[in-house]
N, C-alpha and C. Protein backbone atom coordinates (compact mmCIF):
# COMPACT_ATOMS: atom_id res chain seq x y z
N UNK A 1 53.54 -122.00 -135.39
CA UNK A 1 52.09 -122.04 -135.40
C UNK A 1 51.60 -123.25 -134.62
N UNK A 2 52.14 -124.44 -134.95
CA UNK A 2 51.87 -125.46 -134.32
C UNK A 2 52.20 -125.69 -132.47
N UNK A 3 53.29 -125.04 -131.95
CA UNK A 3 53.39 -125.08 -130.84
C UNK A 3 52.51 -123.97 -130.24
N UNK A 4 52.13 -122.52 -130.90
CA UNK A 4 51.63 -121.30 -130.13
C UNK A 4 49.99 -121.92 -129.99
N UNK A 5 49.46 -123.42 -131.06
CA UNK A 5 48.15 -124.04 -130.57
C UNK A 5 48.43 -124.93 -129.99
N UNK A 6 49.33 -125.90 -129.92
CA UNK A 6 49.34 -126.92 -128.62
C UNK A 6 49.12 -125.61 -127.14
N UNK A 7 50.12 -124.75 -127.04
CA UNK A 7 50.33 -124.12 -126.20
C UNK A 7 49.33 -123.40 -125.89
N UNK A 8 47.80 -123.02 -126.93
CA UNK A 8 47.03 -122.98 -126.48
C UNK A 8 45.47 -123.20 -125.83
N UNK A 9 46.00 -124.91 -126.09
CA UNK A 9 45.26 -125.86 -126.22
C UNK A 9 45.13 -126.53 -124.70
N UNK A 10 46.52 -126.62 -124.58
CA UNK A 10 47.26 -127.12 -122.59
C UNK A 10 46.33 -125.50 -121.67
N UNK A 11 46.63 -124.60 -122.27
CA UNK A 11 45.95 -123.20 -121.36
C UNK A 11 44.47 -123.91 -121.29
N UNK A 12 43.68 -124.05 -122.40
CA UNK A 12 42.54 -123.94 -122.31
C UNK A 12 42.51 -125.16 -121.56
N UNK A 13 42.79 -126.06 -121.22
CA UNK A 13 42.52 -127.24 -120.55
C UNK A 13 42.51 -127.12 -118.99
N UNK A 14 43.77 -126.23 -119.00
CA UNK A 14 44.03 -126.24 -117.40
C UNK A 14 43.10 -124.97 -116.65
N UNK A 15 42.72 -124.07 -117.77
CA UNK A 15 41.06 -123.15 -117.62
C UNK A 15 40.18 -124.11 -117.06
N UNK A 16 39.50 -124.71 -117.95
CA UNK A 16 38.52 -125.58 -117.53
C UNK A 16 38.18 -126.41 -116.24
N UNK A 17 39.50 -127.18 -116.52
CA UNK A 17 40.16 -128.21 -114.90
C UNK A 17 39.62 -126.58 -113.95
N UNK A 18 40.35 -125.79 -113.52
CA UNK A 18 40.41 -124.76 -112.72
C UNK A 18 38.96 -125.20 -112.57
N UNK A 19 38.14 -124.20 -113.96
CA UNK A 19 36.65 -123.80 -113.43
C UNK A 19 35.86 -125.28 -112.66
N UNK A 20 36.13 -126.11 -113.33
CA UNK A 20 35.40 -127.49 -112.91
C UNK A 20 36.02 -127.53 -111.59
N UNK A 21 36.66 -127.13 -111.06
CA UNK A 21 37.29 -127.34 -109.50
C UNK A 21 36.75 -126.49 -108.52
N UNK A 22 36.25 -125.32 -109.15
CA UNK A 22 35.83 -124.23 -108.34
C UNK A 22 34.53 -124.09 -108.39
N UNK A 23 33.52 -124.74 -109.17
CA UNK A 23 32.63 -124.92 -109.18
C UNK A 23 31.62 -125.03 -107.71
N UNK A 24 30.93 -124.58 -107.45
CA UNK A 24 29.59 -125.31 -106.40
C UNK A 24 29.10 -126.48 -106.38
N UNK A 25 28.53 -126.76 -107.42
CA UNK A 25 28.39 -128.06 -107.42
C UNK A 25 28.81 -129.50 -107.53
N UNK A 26 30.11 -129.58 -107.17
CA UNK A 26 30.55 -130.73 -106.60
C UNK A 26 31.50 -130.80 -105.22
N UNK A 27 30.82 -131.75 -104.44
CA UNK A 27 30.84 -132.11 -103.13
C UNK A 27 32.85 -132.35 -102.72
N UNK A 28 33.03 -131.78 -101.94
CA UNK A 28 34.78 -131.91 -102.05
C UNK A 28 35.01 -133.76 -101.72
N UNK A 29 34.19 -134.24 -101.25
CA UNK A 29 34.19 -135.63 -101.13
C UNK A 29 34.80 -136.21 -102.83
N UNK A 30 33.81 -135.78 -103.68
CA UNK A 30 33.90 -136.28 -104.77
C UNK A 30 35.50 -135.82 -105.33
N UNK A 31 35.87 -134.36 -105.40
CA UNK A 31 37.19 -134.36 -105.50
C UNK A 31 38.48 -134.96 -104.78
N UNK A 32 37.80 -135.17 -103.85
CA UNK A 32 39.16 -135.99 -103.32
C UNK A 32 38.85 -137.85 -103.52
N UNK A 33 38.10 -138.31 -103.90
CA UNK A 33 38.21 -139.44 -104.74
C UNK A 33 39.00 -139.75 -105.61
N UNK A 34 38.84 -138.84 -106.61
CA UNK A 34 39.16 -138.74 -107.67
C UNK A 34 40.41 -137.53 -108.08
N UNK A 35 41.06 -137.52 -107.82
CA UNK A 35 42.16 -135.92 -107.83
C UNK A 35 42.96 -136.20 -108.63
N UNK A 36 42.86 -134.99 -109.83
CA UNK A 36 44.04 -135.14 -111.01
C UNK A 36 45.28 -133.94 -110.65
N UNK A 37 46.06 -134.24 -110.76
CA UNK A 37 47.37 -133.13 -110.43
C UNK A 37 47.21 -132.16 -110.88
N UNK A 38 46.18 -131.62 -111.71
CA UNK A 38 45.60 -129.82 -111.58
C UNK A 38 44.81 -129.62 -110.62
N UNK A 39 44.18 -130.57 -110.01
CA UNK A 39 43.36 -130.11 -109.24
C UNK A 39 43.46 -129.76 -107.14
N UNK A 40 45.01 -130.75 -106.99
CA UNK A 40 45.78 -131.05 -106.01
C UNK A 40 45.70 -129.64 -105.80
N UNK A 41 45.51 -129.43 -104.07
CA UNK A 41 45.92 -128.02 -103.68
C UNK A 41 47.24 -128.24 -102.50
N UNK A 42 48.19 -127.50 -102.63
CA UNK A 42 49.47 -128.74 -101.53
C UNK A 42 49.10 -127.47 -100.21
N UNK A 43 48.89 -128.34 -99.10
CA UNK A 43 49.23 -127.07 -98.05
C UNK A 43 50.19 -126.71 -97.66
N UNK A 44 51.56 -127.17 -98.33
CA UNK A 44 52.42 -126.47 -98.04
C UNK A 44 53.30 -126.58 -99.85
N UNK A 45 54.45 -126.01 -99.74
CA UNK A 45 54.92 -125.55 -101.25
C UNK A 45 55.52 -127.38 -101.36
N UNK A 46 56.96 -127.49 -100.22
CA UNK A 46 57.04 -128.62 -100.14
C UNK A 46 56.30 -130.40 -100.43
N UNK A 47 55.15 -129.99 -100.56
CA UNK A 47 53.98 -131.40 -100.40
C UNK A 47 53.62 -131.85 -102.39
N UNK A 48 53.83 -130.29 -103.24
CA UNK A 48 54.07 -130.33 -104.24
C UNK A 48 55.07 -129.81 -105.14
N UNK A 49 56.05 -130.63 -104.96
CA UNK A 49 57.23 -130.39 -105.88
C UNK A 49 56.92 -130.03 -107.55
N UNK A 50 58.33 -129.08 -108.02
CA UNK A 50 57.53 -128.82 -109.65
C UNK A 50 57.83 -130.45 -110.36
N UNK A 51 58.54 -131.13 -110.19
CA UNK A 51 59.08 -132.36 -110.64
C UNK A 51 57.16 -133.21 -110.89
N UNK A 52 56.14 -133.19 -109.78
CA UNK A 52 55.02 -133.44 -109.90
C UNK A 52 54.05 -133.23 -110.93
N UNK A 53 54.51 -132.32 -111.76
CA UNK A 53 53.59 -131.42 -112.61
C UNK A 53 54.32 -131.80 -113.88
N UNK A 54 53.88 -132.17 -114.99
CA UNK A 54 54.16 -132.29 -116.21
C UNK A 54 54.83 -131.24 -116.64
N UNK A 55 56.01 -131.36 -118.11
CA UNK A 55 55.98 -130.01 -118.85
C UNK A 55 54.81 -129.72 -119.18
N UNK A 56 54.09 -129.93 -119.44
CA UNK A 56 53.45 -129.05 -120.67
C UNK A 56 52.20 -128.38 -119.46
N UNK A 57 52.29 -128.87 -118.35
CA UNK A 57 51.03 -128.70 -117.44
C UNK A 57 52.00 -127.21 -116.77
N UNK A 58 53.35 -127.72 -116.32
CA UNK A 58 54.55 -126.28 -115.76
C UNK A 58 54.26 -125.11 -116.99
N UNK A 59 54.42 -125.67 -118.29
CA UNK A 59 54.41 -124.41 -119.48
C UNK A 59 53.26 -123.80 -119.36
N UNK A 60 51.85 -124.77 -119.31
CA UNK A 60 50.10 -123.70 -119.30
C UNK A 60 50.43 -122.78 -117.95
N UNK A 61 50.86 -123.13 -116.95
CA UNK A 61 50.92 -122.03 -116.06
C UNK A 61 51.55 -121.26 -116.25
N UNK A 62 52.37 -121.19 -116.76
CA UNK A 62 53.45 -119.54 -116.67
C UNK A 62 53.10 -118.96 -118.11
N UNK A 63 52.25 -119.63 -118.88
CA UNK A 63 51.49 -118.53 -120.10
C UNK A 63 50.58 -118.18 -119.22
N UNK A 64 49.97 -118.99 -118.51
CA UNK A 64 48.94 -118.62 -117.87
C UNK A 64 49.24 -117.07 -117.40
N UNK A 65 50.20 -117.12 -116.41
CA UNK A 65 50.67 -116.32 -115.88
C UNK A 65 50.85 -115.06 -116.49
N UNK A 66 51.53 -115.19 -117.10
CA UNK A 66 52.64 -114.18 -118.41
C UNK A 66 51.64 -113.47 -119.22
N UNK A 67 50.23 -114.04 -119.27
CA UNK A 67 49.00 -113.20 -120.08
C UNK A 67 49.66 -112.82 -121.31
N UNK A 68 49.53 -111.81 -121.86
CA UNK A 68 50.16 -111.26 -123.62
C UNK A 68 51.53 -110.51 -123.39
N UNK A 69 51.73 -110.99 -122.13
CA UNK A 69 53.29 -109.74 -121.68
C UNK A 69 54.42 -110.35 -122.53
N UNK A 70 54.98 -111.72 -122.24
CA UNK A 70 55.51 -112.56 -122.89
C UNK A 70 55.49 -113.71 -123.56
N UNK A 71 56.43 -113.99 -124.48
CA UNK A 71 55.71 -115.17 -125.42
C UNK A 71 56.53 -116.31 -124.62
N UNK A 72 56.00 -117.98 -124.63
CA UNK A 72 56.61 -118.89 -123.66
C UNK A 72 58.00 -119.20 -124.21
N UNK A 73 58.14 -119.03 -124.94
CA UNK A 73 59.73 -119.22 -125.76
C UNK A 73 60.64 -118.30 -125.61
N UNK A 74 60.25 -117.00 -124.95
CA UNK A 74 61.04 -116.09 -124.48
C UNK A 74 61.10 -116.20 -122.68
N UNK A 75 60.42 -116.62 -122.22
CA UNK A 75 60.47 -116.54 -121.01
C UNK A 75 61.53 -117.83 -120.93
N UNK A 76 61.40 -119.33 -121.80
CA UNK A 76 62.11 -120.38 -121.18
C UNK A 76 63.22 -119.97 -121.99
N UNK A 77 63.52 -118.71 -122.40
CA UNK A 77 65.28 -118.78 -123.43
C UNK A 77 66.20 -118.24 -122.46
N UNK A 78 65.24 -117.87 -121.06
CA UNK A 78 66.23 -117.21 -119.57
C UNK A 78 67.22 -118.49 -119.35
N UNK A 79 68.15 -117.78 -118.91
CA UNK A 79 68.81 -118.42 -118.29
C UNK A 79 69.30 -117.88 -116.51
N UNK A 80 68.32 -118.34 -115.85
CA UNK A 80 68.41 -117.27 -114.42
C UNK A 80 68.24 -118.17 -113.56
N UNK A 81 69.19 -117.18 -112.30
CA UNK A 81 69.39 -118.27 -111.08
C UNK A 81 67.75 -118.45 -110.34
N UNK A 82 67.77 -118.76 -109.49
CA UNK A 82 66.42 -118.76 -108.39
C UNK A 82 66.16 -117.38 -107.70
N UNK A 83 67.20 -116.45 -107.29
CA UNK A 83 67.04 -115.44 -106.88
C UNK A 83 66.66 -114.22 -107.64
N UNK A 84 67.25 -114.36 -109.37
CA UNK A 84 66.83 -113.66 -110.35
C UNK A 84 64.80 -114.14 -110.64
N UNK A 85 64.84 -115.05 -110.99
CA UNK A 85 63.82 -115.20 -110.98
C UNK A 85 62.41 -114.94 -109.94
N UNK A 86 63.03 -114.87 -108.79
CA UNK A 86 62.04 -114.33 -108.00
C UNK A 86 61.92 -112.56 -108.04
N UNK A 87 63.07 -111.98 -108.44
CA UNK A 87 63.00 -110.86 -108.07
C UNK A 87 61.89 -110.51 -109.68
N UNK A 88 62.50 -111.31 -110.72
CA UNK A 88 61.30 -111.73 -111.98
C UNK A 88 60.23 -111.44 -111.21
N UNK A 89 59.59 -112.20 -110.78
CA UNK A 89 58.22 -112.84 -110.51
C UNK A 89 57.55 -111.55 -109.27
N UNK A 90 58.12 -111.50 -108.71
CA UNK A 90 58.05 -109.83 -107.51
C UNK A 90 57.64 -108.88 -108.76
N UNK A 91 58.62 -108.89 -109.82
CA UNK A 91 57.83 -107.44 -110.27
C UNK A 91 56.65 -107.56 -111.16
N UNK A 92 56.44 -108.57 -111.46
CA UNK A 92 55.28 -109.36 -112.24
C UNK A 92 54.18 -108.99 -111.46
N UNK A 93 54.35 -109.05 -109.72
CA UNK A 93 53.17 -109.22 -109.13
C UNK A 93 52.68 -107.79 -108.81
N UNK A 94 53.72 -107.27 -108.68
CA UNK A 94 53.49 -105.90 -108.53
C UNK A 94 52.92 -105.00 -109.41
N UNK A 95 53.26 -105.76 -110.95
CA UNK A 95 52.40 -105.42 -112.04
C UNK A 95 50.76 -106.00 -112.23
N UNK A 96 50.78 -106.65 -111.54
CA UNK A 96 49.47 -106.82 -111.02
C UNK A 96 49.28 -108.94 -111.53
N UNK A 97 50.01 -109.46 -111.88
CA UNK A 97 50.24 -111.15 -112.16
C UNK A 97 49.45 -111.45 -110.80
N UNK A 98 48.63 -112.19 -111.09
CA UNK A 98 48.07 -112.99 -109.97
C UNK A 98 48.60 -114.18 -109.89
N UNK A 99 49.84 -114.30 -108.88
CA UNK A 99 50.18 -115.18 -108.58
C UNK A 99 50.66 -115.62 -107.25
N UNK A 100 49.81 -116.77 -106.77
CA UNK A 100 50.23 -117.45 -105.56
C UNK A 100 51.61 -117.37 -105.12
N UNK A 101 51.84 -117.40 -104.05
CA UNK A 101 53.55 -117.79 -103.50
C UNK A 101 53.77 -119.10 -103.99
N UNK A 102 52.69 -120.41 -103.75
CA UNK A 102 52.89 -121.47 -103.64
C UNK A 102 53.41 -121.66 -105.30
N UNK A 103 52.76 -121.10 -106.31
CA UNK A 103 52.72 -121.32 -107.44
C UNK A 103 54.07 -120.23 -108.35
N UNK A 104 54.56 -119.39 -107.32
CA UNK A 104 55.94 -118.45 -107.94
C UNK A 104 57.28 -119.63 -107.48
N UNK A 105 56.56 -120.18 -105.97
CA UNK A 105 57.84 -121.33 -105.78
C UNK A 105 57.90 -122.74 -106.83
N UNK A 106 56.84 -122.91 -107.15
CA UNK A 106 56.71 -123.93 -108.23
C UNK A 106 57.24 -123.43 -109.57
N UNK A 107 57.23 -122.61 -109.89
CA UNK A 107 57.54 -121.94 -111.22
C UNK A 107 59.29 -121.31 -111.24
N UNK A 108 59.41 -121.32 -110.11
CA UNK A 108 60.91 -120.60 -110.02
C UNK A 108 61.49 -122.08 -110.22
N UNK A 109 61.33 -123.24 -109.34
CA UNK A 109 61.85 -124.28 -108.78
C UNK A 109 62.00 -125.24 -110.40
N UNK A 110 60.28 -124.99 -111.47
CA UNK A 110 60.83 -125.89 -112.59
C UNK A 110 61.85 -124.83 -113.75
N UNK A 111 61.81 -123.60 -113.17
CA UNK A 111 62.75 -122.80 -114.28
C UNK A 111 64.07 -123.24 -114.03
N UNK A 112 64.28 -122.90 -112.73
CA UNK A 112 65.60 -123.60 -112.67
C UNK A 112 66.25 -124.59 -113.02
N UNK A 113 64.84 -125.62 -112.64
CA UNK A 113 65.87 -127.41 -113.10
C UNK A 113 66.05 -127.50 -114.81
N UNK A 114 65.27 -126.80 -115.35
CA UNK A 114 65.14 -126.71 -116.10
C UNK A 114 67.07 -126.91 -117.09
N UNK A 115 67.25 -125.34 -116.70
CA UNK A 115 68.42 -125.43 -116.86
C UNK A 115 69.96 -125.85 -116.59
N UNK A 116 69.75 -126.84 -115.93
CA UNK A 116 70.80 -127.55 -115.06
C UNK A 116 71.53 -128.16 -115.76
């Protein structure tokens, strides 16, 4: 009980961050003053490593992701290479997962180290 509300406590946070980022009304000047590592966009996959991103910030995304399909304790009980996991994440998208490339390479990259 206690982790399925932390866990949905980190979601709702990194909601917000999102909407406050995408917003109109603030000047991109002002975001790049001030830039918190949810809000970083990398132009390339390389520029943001998953090592950059907190656990618990890596975990809100892939609930994020995962919507009611899977619970996060089943997804991190994998034990899968990088190539399994993408072919994972391919059929996710095809199921309709809205997910970035930049953000399937981030998510493959902390599953992996994960288990090392």
């Amino acid at each position: 009980m206690k982790k399925s509300f932390i866990a949905f406590l980190a979601v709702g946070l990194v909601a917000i961050l999102l909407l406050g980022a995408c917003s109109s009304g603030v000047e991109p000047t002002a975001v790049q003053e001030a830039p918190t590592k949810v809000l970083e966009a990398p132009t390339t996959v390389q520029e943001t490593p998953a090592a950059s991103l907190t656990d618990a910030e890596m975990e809100a995304l892939i609930a994020e992701k995962a919507h009611d399909q899977h619970t996060l304790e089943f997804i991190l009980g994998q034990n899968k290479t990088a190539e399994e996991w993408s072919t994972t994440l391919d059929r996710m998208i095809q199921y309709g997962a809205k997910i970035s490339p930049e953000e399937k390479t981030l998510i493959i990259d902390w599953l992996v180290s994960r288990n090392k």
